[in-house]
PDB file of N, CA and C in Angstrom:
ATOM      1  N   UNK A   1       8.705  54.339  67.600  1.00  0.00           N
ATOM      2  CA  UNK A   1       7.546  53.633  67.077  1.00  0.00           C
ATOM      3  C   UNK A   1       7.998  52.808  65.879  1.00  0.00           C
ATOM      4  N   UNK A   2       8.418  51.172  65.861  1.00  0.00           N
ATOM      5  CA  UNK A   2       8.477  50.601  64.808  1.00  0.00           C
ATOM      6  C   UNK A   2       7.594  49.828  64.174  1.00  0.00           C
ATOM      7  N   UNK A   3       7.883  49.181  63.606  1.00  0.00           N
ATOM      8  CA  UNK A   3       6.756  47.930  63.094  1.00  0.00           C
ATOM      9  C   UNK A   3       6.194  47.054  63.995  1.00  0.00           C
ATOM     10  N   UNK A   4       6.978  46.719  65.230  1.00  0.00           N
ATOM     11  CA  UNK A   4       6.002  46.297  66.347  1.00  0.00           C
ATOM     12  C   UNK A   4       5.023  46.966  67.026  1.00  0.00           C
ATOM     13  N   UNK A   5       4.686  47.802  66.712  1.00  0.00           N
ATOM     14  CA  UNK A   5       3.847  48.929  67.341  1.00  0.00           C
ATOM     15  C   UNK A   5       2.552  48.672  66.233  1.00  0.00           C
ATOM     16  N   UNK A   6       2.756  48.253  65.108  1.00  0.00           N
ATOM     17  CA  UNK A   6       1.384  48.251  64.531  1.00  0.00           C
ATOM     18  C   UNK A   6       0.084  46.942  65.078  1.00  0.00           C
ATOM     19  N   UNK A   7      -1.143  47.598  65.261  1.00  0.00           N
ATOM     20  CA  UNK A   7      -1.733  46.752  66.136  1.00  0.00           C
ATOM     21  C   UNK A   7      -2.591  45.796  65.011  1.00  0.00           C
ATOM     22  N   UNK A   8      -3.875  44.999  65.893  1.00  0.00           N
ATOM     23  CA  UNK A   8      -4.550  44.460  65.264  1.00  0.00           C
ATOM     24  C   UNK A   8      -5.669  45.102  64.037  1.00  0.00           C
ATOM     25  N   UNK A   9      -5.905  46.326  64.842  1.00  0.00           N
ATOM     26  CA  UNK A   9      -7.018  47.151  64.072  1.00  0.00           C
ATOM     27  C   UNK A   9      -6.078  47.754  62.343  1.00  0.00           C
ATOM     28  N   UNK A  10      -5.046  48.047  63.243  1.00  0.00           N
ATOM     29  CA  UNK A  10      -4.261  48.944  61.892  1.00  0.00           C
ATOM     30  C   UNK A  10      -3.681  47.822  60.776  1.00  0.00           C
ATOM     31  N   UNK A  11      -3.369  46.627  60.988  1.00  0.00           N
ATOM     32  CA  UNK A  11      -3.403  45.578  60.251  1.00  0.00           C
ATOM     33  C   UNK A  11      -4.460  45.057  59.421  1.00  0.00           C
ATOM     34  N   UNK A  12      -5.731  44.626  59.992  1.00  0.00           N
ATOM     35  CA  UNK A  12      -6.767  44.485  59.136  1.00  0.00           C
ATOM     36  C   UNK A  12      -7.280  45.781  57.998  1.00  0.00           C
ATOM     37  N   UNK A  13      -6.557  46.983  58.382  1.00  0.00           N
ATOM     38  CA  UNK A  13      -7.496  48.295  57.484  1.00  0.00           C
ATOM     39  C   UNK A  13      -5.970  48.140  56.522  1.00  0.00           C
ATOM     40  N   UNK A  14      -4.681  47.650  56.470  1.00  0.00           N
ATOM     41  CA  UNK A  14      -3.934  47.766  55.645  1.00  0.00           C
ATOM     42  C   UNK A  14      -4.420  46.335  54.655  1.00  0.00           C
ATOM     43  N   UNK A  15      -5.029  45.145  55.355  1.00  0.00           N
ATOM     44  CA  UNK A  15      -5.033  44.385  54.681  1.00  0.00           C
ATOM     45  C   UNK A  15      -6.706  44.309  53.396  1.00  0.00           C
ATOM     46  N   UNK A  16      -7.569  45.503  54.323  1.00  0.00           N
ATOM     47  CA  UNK A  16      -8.501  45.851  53.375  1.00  0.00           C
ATOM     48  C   UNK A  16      -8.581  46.885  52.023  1.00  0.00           C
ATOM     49  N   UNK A  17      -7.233  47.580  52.542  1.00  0.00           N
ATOM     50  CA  UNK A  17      -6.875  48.594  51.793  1.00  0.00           C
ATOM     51  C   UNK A  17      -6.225  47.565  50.493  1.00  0.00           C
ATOM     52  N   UNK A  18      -5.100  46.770  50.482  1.00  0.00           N
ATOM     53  CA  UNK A  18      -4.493  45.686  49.943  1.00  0.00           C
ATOM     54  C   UNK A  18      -5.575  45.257  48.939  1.00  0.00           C
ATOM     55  N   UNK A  19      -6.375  44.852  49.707  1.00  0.00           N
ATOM     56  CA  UNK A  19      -7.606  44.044  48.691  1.00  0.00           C
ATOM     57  C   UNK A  19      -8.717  44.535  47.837  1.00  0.00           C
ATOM     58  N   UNK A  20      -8.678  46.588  48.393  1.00  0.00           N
ATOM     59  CA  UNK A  20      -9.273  46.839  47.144  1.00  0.00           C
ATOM     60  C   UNK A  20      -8.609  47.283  45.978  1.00  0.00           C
ATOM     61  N   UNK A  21      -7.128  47.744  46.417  1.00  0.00           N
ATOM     62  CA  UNK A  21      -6.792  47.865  45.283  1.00  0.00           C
ATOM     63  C   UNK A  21      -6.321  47.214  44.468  1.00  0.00           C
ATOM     64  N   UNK A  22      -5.587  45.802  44.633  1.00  0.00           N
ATOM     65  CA  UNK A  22      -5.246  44.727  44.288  1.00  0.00           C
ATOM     66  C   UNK A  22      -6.668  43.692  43.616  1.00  0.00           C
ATOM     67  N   UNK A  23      -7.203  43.688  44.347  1.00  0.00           N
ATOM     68  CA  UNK A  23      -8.505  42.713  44.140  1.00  0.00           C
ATOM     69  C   UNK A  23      -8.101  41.591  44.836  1.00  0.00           C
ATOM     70  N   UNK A  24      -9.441  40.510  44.733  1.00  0.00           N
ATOM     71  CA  UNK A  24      -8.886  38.832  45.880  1.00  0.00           C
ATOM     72  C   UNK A  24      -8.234  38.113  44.874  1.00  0.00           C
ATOM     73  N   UNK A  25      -8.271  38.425  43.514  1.00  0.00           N
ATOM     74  CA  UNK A  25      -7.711  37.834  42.457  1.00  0.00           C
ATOM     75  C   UNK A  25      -5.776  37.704  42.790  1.00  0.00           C
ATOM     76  N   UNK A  26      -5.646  39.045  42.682  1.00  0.00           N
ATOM     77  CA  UNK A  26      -4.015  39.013  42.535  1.00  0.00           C
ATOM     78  C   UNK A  26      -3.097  39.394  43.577  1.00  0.00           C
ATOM     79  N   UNK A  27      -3.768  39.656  44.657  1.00  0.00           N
ATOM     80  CA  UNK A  27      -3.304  39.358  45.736  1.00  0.00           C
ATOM     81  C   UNK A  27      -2.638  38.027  46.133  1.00  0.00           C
ATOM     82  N   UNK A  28      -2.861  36.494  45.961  1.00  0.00           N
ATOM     83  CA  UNK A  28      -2.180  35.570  46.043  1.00  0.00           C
ATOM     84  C   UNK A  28      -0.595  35.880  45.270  1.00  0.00           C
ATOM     85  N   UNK A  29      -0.852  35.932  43.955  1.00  0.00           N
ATOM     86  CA  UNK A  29      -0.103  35.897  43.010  1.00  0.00           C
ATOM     87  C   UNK A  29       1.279  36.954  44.243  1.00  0.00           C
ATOM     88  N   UNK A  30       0.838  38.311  44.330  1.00  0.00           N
ATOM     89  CA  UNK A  30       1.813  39.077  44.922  1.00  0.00           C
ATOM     90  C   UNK A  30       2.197  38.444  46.029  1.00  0.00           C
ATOM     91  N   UNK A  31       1.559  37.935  47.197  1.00  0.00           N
ATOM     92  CA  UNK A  31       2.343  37.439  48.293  1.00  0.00           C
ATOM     93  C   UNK A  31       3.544  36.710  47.768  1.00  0.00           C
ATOM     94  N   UNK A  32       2.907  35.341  46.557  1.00  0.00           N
ATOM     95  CA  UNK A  32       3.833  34.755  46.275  1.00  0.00           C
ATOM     96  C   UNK A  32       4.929  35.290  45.752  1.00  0.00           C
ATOM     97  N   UNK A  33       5.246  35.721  44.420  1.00  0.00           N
ATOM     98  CA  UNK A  33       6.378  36.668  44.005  1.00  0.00           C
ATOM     99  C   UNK A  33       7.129  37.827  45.349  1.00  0.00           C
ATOM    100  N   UNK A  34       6.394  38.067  46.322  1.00  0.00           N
ATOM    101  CA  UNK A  34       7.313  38.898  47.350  1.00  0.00           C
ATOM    102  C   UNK A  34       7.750  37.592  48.404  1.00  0.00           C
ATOM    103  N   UNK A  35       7.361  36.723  48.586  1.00  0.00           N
ATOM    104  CA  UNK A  35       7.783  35.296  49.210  1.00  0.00           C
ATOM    105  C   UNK A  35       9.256  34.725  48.382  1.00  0.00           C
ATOM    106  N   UNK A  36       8.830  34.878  46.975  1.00  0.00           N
ATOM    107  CA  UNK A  36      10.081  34.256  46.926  1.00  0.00           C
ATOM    108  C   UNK A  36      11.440  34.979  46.314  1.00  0.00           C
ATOM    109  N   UNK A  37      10.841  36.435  46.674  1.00  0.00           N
ATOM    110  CA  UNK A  37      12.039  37.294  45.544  1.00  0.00           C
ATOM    111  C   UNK A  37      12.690  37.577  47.677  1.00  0.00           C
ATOM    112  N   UNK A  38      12.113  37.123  49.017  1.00  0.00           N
ATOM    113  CA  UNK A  38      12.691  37.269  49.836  1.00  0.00           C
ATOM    114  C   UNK A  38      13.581  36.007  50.470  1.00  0.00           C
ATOM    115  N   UNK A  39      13.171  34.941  50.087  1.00  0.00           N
ATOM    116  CA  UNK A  39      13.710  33.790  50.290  1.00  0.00           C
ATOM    117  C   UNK A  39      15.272  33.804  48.928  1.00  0.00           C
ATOM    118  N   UNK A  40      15.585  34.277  47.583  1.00  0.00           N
ATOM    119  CA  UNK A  40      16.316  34.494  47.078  1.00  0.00           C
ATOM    120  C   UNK A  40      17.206  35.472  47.907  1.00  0.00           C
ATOM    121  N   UNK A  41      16.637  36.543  48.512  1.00  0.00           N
ATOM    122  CA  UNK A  41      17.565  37.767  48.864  1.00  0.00           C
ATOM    123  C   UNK A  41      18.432  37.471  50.022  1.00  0.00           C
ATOM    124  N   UNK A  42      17.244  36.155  51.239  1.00  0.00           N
ATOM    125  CA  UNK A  42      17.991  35.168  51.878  1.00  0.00           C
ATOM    126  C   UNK A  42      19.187  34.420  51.174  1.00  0.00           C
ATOM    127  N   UNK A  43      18.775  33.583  50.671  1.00  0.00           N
ATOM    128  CA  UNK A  43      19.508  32.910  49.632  1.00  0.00           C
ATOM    129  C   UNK A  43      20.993  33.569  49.515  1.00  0.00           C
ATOM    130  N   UNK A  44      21.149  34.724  48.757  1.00  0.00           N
ATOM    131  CA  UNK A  44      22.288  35.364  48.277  1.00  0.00           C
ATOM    132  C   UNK A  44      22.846  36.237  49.628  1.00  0.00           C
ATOM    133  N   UNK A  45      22.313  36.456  50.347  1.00  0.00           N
ATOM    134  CA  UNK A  45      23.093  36.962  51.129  1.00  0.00           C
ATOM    135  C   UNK A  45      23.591  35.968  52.282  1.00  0.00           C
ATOM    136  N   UNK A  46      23.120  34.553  52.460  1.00  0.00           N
ATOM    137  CA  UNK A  46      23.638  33.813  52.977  1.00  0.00           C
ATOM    138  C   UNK A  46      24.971  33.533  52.579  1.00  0.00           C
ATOM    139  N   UNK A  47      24.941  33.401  50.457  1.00  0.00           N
ATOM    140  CA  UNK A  47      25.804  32.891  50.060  1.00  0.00           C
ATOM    141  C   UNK A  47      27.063  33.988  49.898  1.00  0.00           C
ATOM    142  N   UNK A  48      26.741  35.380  49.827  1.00  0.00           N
ATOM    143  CA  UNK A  48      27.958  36.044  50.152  1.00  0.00           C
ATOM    144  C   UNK A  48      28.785  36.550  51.751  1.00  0.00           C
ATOM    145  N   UNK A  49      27.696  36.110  52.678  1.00  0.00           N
ATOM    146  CA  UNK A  49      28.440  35.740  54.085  1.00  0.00           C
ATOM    147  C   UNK A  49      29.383  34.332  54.193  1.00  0.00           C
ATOM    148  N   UNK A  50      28.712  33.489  53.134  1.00  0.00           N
ATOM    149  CA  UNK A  50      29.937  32.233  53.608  1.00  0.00           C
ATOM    150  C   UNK A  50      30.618  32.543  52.871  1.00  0.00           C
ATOM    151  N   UNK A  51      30.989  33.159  51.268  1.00  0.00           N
ATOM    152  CA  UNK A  51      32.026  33.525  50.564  1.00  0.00           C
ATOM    153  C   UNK A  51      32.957  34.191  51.599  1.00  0.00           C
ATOM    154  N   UNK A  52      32.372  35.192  51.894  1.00  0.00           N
ATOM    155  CA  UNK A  52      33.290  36.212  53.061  1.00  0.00           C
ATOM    156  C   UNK A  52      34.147  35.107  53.762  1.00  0.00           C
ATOM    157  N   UNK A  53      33.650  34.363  54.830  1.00  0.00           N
ATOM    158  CA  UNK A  53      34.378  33.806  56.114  1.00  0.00           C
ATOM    159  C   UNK A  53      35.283  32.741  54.689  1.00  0.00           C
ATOM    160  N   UNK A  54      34.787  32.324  53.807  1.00  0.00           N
ATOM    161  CA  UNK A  54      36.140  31.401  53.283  1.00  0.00           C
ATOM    162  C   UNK A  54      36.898  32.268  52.613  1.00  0.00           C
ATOM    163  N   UNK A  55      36.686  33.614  52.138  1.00  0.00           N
ATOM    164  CA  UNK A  55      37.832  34.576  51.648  1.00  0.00           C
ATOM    165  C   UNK A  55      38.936  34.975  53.000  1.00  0.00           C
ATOM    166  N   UNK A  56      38.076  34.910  54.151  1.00  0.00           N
ATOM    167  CA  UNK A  56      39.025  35.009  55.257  1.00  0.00           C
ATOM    168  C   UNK A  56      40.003  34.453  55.523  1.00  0.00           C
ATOM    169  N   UNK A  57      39.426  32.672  55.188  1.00  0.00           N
ATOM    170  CA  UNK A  57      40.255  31.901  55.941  1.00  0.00           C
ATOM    171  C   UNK A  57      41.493  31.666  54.901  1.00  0.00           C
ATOM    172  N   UNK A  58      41.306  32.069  53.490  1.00  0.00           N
ATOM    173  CA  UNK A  58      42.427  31.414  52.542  1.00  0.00           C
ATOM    174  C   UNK A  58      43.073  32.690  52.849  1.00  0.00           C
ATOM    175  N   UNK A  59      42.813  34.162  53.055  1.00  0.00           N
ATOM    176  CA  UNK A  59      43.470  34.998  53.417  1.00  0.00           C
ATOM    177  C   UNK A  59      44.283  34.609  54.877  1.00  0.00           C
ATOM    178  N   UNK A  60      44.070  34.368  55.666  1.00  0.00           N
ATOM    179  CA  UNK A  60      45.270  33.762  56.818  1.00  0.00           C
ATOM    180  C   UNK A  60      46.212  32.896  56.655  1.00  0.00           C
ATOM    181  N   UNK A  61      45.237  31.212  55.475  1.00  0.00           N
ATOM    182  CA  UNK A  61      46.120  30.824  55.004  1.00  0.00           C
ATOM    183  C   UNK A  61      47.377  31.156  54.115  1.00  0.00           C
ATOM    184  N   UNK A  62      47.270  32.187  53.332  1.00  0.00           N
ATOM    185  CA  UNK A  62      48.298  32.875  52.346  1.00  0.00           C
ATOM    186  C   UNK A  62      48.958  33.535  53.521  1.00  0.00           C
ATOM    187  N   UNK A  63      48.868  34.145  54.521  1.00  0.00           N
ATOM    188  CA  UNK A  63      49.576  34.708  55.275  1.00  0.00           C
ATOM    189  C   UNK A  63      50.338  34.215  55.889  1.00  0.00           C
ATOM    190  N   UNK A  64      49.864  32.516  56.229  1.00  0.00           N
ATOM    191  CA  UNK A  64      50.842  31.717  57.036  1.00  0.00           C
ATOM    192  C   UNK A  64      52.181  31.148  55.919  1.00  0.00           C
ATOM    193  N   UNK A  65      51.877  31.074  54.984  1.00  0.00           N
ATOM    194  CA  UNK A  65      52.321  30.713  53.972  1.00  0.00           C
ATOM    195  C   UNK A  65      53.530  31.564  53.515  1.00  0.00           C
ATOM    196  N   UNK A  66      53.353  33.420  53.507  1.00  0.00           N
ATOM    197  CA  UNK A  66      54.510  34.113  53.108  1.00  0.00           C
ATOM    198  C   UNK A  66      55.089  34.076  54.129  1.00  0.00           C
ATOM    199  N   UNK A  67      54.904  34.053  55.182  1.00  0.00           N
ATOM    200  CA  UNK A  67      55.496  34.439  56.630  1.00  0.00           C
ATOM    201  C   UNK A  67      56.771  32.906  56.969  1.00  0.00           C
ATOM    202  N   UNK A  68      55.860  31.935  56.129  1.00  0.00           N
ATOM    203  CA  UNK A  68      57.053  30.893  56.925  1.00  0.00           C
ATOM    204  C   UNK A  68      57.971  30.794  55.317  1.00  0.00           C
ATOM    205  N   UNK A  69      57.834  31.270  54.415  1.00  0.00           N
ATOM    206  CA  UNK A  69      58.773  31.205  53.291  1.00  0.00           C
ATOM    207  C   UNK A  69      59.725  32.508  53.695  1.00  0.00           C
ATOM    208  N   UNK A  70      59.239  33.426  54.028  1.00  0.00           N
ATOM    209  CA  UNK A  70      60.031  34.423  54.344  1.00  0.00           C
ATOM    210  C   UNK A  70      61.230  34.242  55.368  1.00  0.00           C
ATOM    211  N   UNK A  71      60.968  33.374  56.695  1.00  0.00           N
ATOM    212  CA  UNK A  71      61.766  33.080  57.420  1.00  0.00           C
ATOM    213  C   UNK A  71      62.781  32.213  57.244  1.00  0.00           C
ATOM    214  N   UNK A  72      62.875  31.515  55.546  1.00  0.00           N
ATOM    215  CA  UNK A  72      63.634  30.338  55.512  1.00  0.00           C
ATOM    216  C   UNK A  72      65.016  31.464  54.984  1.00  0.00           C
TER     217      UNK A  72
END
């Protein structure tokens, strides 16, 4: 049973639950701040997957590098 399993009914009673304790006031405010503290978390983990693949590639490059100094 994951998060696709939650239906229409059980959605609207989380989103009424949301709104009384929050109020209609600050409810915007929170979507926004969880919108963009997830678009950052995107953000940075995009940017340490491309760090990765270019730490890779200068790592092969250094490898090609001792390997043909070594053979001279």
């Amino acid at each position: 049973m994951g998060l696709g399993s939650i239906g229409f009914p059980s959605l609207i009673l989380i989103i009424i639950v949301a709104l009384i304790i929050f109020g209609p006031k600050k409810l915007p405010e929170i979507g926004k701040a969880a919108g963009e503290t997830l678009r950052e978390f995107k953000k940075s983990t995009k940017d340490i997957a491309d760090d990765d693949s270019t730490d890779t590639n200068n790592d092969d490059t250094n490898e090609n590098t001792v390997h043909k100094t070594n053979e001279k």
